[in-house]
N, C-alpha and C. Protein backbone atom coordinates (compact mmCIF):
# COMPACT_ATOMS: atom_id res chain seq x y z
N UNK A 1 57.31 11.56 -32.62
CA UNK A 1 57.76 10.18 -32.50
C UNK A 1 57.44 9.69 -31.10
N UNK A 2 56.94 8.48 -30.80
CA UNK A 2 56.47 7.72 -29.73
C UNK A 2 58.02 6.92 -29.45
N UNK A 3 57.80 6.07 -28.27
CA UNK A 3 59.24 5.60 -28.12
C UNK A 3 59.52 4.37 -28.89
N UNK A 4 58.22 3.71 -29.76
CA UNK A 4 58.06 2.78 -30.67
C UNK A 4 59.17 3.24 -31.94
N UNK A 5 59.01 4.50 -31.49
CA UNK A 5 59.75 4.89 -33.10
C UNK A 5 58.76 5.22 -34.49
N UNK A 6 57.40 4.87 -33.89
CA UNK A 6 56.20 5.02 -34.77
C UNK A 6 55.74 6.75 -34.64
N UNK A 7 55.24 7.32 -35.65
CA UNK A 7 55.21 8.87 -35.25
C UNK A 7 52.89 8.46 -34.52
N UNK A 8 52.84 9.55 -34.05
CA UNK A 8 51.27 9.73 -33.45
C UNK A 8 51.32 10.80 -33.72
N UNK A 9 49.62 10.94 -34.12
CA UNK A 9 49.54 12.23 -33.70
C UNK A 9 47.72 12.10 -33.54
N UNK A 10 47.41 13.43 -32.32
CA UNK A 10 46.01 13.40 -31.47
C UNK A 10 45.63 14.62 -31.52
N UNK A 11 44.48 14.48 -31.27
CA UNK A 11 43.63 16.28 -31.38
C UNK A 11 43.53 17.04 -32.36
N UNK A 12 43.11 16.47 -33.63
CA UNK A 12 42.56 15.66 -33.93
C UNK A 12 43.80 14.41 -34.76
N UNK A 13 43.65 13.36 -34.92
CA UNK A 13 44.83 12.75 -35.58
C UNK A 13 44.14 12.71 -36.84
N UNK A 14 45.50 13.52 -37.85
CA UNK A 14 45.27 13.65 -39.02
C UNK A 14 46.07 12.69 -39.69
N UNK A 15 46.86 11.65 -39.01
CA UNK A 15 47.44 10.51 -39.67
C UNK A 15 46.34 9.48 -40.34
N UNK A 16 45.33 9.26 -39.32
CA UNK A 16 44.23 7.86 -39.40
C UNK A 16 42.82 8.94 -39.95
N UNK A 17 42.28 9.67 -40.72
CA UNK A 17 41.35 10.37 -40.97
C UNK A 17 40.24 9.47 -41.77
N UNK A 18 39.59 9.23 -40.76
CA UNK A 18 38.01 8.09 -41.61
C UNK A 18 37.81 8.79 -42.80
N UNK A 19 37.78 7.61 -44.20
CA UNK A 19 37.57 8.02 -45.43
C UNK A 19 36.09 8.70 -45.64
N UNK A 20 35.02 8.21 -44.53
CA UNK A 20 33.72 8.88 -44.54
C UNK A 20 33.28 10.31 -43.50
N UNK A 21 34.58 10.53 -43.06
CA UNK A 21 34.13 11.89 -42.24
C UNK A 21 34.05 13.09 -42.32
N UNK A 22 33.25 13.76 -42.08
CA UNK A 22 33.04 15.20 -42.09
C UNK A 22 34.41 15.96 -42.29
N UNK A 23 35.41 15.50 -41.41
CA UNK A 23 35.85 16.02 -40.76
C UNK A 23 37.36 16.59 -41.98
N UNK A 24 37.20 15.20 -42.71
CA UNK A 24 38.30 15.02 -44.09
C UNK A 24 38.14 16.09 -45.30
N UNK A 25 36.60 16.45 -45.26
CA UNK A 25 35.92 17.36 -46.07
C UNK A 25 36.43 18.81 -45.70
N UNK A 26 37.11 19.04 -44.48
CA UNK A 26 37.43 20.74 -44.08
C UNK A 26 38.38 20.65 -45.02
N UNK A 27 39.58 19.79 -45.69
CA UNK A 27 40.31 20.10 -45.55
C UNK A 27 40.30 20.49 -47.34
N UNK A 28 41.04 21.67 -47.31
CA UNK A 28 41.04 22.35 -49.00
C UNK A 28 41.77 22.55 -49.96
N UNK A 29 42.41 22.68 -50.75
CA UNK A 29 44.00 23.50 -51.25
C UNK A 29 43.73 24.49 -51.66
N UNK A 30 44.84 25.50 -51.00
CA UNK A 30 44.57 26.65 -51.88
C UNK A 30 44.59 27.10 -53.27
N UNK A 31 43.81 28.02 -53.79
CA UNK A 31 43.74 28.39 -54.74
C UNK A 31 45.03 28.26 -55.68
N UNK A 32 45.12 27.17 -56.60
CA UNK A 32 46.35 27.31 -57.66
C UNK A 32 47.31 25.75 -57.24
N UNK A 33 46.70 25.21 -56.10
CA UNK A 33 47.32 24.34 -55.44
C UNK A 33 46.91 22.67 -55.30
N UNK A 34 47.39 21.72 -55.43
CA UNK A 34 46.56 20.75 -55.36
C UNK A 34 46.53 19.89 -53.83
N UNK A 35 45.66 19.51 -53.22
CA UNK A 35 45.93 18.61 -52.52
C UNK A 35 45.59 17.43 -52.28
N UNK A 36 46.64 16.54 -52.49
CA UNK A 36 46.73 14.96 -52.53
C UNK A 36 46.59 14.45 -51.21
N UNK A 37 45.89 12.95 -51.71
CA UNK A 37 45.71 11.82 -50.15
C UNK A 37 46.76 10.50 -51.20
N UNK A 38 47.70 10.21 -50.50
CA UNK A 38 48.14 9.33 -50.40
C UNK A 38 48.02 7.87 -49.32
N UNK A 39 48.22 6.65 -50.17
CA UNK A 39 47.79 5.85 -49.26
C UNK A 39 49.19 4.66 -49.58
N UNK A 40 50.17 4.98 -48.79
CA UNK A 40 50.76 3.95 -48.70
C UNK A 40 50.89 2.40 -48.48
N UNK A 41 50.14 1.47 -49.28
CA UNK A 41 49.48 0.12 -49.05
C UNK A 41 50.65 -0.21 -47.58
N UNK A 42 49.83 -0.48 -46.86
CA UNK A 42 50.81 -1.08 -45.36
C UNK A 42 52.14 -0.72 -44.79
N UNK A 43 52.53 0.66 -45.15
CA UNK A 43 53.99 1.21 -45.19
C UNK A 43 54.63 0.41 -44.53
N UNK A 44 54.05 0.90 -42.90
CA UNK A 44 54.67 0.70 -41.63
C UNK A 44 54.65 -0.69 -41.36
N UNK A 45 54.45 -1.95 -41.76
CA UNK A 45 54.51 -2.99 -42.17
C UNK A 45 55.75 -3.09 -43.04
N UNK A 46 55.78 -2.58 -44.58
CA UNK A 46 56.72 -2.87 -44.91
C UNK A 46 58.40 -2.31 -44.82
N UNK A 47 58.15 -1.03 -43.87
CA UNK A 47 59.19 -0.63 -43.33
C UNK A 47 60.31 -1.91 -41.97
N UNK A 48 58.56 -2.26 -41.38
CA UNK A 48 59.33 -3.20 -40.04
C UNK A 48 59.66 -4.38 -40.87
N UNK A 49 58.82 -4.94 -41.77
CA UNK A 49 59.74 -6.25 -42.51
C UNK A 49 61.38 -6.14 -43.24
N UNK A 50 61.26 -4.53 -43.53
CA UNK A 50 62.92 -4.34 -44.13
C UNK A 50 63.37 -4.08 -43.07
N UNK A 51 63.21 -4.03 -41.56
CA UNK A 51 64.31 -3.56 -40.73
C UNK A 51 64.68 -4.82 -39.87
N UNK A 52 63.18 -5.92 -40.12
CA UNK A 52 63.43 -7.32 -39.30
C UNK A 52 64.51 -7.80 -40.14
N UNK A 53 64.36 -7.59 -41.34
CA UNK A 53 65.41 -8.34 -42.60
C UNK A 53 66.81 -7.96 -42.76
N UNK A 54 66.96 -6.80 -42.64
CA UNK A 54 68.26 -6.11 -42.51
C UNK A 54 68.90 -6.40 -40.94
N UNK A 55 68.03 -6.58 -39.72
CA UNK A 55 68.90 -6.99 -38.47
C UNK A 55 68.73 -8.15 -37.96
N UNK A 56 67.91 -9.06 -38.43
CA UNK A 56 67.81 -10.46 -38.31
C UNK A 56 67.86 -11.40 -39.28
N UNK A 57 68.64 -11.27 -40.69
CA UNK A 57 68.55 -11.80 -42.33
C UNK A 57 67.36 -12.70 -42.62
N UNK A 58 66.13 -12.66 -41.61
CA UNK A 58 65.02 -12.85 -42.44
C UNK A 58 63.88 -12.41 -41.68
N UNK A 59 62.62 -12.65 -42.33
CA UNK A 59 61.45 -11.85 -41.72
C UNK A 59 60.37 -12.56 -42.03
N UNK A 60 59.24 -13.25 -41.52
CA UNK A 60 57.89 -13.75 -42.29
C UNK A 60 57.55 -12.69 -42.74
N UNK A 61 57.14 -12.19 -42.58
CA UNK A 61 56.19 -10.82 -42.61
C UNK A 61 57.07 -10.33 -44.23
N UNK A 62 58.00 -10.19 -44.29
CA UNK A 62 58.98 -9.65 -45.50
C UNK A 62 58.43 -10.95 -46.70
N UNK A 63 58.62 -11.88 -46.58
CA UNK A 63 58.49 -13.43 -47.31
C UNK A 63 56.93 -12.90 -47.88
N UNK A 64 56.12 -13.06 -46.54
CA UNK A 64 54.62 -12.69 -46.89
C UNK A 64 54.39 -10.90 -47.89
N UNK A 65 55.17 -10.20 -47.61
CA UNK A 65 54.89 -9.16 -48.60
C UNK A 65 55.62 -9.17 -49.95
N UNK A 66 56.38 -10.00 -50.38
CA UNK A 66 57.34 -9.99 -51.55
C UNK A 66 57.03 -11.54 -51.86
N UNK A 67 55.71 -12.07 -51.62
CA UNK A 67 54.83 -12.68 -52.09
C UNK A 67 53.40 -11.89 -52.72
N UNK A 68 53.63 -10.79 -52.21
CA UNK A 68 52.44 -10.09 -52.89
C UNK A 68 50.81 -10.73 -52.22
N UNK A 69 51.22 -10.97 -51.38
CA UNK A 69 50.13 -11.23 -50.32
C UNK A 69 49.96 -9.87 -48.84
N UNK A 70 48.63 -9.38 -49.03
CA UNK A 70 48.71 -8.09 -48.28
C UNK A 70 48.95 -8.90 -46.94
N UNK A 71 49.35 -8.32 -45.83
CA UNK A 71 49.91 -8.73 -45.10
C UNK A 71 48.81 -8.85 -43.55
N UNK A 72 47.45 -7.90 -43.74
CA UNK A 72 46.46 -7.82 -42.92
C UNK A 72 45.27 -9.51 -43.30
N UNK A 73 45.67 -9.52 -44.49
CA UNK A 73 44.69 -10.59 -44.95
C UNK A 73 45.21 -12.11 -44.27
N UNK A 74 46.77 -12.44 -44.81
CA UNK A 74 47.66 -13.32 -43.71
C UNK A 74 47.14 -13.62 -42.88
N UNK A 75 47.61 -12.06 -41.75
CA UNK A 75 47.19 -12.46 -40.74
C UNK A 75 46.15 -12.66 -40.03
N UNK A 76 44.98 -12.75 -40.79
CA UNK A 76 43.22 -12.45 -40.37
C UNK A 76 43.28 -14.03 -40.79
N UNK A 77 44.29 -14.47 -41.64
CA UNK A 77 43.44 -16.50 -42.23
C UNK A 77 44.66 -16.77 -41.00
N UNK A 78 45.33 -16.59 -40.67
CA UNK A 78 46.71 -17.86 -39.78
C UNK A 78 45.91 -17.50 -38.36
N UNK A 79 45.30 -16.09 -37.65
CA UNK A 79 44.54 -15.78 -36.71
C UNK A 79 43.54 -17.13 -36.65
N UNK A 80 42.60 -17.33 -38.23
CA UNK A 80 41.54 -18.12 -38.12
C UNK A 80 42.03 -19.76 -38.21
N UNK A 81 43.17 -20.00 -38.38
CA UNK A 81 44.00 -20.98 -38.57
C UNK A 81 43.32 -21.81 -40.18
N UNK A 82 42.91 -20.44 -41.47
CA UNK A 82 42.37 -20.96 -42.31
C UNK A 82 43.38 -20.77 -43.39
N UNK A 83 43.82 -21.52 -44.17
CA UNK A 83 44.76 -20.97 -45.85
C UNK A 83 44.35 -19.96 -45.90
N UNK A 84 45.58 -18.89 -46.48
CA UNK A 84 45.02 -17.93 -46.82
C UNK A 84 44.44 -17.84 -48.40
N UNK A 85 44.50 -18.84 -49.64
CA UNK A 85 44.07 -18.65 -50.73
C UNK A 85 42.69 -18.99 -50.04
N UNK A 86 42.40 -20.06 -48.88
CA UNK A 86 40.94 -20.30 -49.20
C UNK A 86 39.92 -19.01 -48.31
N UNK A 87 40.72 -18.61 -47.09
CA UNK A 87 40.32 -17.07 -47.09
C UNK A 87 40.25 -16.23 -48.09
N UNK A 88 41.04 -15.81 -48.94
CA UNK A 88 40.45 -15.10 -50.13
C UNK A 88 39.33 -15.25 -50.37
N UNK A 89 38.87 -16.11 -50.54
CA UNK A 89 37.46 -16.95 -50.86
C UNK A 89 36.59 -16.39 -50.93
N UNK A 90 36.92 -16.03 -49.36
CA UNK A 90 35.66 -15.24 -48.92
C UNK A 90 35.42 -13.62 -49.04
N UNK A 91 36.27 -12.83 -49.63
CA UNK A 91 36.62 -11.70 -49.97
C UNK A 91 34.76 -11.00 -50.21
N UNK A 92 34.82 -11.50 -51.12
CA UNK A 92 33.19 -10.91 -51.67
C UNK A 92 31.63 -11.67 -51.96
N UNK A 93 32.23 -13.06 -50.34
CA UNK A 93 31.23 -14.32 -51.44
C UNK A 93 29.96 -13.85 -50.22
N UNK A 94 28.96 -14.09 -50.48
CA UNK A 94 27.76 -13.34 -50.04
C UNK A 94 27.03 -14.88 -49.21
N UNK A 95 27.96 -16.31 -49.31
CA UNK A 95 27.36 -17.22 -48.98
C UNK A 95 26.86 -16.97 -47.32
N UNK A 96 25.66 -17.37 -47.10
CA UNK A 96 25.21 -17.01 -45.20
C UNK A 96 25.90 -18.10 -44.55
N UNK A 97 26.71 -17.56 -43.54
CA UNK A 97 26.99 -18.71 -42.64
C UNK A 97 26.96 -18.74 -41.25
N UNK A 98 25.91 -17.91 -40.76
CA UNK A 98 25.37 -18.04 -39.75
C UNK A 98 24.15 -16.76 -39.74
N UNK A 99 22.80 -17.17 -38.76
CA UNK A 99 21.96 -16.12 -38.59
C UNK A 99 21.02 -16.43 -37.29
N UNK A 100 21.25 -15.04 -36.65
CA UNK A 100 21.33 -14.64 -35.54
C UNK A 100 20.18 -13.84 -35.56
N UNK A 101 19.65 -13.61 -33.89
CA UNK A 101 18.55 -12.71 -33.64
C UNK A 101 19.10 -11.95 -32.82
N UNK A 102 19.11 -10.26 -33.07
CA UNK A 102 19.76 -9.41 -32.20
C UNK A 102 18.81 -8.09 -32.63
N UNK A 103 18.40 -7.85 -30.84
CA UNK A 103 17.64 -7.11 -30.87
C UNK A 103 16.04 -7.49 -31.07
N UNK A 104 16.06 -8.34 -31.47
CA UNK A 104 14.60 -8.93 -32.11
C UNK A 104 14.64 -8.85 -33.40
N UNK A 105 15.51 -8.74 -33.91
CA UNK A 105 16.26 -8.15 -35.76
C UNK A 105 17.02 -9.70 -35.90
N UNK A 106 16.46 -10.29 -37.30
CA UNK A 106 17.00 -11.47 -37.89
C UNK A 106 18.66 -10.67 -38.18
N UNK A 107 20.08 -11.14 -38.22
CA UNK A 107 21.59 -10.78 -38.75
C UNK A 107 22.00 -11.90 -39.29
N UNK A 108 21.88 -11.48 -40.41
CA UNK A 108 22.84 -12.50 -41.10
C UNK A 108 24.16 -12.13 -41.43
N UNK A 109 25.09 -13.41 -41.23
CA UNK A 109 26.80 -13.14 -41.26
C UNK A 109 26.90 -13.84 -42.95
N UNK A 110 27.65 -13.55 -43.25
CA UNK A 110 27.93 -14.00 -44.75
C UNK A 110 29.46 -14.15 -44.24
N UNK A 111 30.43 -14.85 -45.10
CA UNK A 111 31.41 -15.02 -45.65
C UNK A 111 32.40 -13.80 -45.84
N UNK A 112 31.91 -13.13 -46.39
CA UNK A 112 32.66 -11.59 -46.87
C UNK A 112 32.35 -11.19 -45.53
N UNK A 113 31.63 -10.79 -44.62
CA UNK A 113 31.57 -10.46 -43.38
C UNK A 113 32.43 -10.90 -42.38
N UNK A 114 32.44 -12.25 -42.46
CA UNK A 114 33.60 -12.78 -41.69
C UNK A 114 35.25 -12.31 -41.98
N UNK A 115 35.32 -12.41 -43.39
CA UNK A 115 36.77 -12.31 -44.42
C UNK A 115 36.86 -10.48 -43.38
N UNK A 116 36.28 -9.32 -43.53
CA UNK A 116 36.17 -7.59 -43.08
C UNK A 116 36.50 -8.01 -41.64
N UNK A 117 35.62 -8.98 -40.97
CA UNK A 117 36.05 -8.54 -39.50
C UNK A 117 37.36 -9.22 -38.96
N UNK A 118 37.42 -10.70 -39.34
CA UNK A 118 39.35 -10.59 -39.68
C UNK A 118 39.85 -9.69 -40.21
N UNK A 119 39.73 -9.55 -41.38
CA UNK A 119 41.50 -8.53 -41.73
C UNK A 119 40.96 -6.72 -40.53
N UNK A 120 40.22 -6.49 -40.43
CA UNK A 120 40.01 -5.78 -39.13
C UNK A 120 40.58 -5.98 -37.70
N UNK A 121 40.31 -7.07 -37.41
CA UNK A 121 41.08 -7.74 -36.22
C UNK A 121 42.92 -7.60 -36.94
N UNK A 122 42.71 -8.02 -38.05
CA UNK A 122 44.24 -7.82 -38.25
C UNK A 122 45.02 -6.60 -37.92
N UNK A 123 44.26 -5.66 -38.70
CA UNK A 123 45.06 -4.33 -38.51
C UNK A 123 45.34 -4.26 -37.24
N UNK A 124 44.64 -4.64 -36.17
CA UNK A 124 44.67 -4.12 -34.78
C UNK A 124 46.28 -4.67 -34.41
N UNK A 125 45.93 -5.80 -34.17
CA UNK A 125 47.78 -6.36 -33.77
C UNK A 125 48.44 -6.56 -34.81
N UNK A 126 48.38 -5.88 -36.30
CA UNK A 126 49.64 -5.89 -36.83
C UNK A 126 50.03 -4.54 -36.59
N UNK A 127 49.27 -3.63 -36.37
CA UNK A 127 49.96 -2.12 -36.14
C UNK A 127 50.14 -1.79 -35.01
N UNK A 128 49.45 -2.51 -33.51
CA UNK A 128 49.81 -2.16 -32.35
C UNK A 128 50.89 -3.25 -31.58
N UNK A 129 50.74 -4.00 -32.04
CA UNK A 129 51.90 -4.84 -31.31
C UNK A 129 52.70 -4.55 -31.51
N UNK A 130 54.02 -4.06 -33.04
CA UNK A 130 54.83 -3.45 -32.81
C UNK A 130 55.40 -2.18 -32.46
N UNK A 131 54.12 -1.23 -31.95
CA UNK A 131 54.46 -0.24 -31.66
C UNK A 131 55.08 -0.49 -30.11
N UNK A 132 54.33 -1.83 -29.89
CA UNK A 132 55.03 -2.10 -27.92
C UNK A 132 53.88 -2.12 -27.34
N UNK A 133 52.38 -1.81 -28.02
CA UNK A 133 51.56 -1.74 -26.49
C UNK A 133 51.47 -2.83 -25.81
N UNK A 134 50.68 -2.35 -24.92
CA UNK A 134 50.78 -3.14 -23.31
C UNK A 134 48.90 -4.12 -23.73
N UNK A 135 48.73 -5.47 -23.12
CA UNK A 135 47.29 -5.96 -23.40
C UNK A 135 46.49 -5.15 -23.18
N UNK A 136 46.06 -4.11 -22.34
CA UNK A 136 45.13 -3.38 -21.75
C UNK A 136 45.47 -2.39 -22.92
N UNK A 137 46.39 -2.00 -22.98
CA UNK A 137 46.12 -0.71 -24.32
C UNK A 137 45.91 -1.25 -25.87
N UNK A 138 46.73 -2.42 -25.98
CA UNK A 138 45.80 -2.76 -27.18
C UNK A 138 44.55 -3.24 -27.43
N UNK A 139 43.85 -3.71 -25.89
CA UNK A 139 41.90 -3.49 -26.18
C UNK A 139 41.58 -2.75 -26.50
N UNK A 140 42.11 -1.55 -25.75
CA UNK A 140 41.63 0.07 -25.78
C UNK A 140 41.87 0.28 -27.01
N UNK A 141 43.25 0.18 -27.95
CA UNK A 141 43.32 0.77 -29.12
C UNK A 141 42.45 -0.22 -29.93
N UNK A 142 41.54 -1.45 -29.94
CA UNK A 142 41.13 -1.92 -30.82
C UNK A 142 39.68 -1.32 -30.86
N UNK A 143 39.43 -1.22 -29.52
CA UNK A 143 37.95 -0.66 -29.60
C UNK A 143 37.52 0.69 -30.09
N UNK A 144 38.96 1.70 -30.01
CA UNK A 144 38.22 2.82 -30.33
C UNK A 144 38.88 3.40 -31.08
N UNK A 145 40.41 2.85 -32.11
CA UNK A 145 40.48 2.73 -33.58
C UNK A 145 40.08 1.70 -34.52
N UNK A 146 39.20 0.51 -33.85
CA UNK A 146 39.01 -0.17 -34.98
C UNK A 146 37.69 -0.78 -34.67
N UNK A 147 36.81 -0.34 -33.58
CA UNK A 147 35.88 -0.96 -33.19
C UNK A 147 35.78 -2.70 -32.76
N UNK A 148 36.31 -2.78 -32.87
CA UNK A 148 37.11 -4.10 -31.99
C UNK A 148 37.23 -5.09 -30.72
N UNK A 149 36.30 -5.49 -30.33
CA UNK A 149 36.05 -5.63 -29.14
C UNK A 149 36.78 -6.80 -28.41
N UNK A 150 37.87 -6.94 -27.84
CA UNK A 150 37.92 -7.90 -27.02
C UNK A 150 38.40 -7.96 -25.72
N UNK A 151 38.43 -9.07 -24.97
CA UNK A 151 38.87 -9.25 -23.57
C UNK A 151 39.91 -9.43 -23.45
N UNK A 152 40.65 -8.57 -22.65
CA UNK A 152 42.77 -8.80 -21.91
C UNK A 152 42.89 -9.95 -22.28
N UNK A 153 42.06 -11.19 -21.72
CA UNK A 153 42.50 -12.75 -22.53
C UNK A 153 42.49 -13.42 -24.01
N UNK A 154 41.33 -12.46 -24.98
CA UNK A 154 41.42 -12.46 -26.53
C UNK A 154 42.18 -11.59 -27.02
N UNK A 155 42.56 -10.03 -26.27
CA UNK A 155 44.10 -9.59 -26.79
C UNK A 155 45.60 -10.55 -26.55
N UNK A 156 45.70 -10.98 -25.51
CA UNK A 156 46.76 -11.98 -25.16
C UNK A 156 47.32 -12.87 -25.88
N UNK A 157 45.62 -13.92 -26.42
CA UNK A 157 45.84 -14.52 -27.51
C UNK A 157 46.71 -14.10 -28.51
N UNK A 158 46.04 -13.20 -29.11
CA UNK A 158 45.76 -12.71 -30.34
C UNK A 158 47.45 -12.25 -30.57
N UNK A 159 47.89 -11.52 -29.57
CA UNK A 159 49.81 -11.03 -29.48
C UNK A 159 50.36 -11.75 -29.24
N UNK A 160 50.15 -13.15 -28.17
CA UNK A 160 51.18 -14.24 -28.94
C UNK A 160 50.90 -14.88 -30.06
N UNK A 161 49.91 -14.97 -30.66
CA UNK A 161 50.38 -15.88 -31.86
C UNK A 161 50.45 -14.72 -32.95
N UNK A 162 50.71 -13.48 -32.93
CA UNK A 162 51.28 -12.87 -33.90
C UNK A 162 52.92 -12.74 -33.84
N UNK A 163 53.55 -12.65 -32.31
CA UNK A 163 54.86 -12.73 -32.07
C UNK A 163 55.38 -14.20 -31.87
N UNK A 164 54.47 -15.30 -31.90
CA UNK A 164 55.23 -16.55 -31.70
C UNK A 164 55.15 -17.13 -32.68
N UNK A 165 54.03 -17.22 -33.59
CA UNK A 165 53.74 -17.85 -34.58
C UNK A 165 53.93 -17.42 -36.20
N UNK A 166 52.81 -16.12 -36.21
CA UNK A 166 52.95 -15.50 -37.70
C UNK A 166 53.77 -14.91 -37.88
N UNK A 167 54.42 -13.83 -37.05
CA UNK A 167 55.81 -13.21 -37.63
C UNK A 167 56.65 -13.45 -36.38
N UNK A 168 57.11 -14.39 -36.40
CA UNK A 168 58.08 -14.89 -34.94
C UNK A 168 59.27 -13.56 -34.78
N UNK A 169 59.99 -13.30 -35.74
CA UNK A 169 60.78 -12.05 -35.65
C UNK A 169 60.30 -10.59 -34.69
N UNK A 170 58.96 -10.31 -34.94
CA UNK A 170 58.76 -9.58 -33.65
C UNK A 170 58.83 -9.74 -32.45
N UNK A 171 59.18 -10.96 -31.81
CA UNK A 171 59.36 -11.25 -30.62
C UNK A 171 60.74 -10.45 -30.59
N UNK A 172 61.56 -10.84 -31.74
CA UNK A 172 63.39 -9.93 -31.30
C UNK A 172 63.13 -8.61 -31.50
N UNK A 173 61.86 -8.24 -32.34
CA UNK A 173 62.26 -6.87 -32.24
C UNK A 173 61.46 -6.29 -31.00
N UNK A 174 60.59 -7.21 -30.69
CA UNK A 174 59.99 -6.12 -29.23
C UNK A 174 61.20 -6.00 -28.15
N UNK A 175 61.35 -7.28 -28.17
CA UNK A 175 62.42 -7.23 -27.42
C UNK A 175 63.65 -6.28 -26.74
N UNK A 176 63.78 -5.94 -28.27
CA UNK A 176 64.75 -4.18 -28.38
C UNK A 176 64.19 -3.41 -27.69
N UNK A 177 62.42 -2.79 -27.72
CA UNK A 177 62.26 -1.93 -27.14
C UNK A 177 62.34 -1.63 -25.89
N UNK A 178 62.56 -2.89 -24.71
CA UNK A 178 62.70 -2.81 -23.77
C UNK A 178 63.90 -1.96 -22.86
């Protein structure tokens, strides 16, 4: 347990194990035994919305999951300040909406491209902001759990309007951790 109250674990962390790595493949059951991967859709999400709800009698974040709206997607359209039905939208639509020369290589961005690197950006400050990090550690944790790139001033952003705006209740609960 971290002082978030969130558990970690490093060397190697077998909590976050990339679904494409080598590394997921060591692992075996023994003979007679089965071994399961469970994937709890957003636990630790819906753990902090029942604890914002139970010590503050309400929660966005709670509203937004008992709407049956995943809660990374939310916050990737209110981030882009877009609806989130019309973000859905873009889930799998292949329309181009922008193209770029990188490298000397034509890139084209599609729609569904945009929709991945929001709810990506999401995960980042919906799972590190309430653990408590600090701006400088949540760059660090975006870049090298989620590939993520931004500047102390686009993390800044990005943690107040998840604590002021989309789930205002984390402001009381960071608060606690102090």
């Amino acid at each position: 347990m971290i002082r978030s109250g969130r558990t970690s674990c490093s060397g190697p962390n077998v909590q976050q194990i990339p679904k494409g790595s080598a590394f997921r493949q060591a692992f075996m059951a023994q003979l007679g035994y089965l071994l399961l991967i469970v994937d709890y859709s957003f636990i630790e999400l819906r753990t902090l919305a029942a604890t914002a709800l139970n010590r503050y009698g309400w929660s966005k974040m709670a509203d937004v999951i008992m709407e049956g709206v995943d809660p990374h997607v939310h916050t990737g359209a209110m981030m882009l300040s877009v609806p989130v039905e019309e973000f859905l939208t873009w889930k799998n639509n292949e329309t181009v909406v922008e193209t770029t020369i990188v490298d000397g290589k034509e890139k084209v961005i599609r729609l569904k491209d945009r929709f991945d690197q929001a709810r990506q950006a999401a995960k980042v400050v919906n799972f590190a902001v309430p653990g408590g990090l600090s701006i400088p550690s949540l760059v660090s944790y975006a870049h090298n759990t989620y590939g993520v790139d931004w500047t102390p001033e686009e993390a800044k952003v990005r943690h107040d309007l998840l604590t002021k705006e989309i789930y205002p209740e984390l402001d009381l609960y960071l608060a606690c951790l102090l």
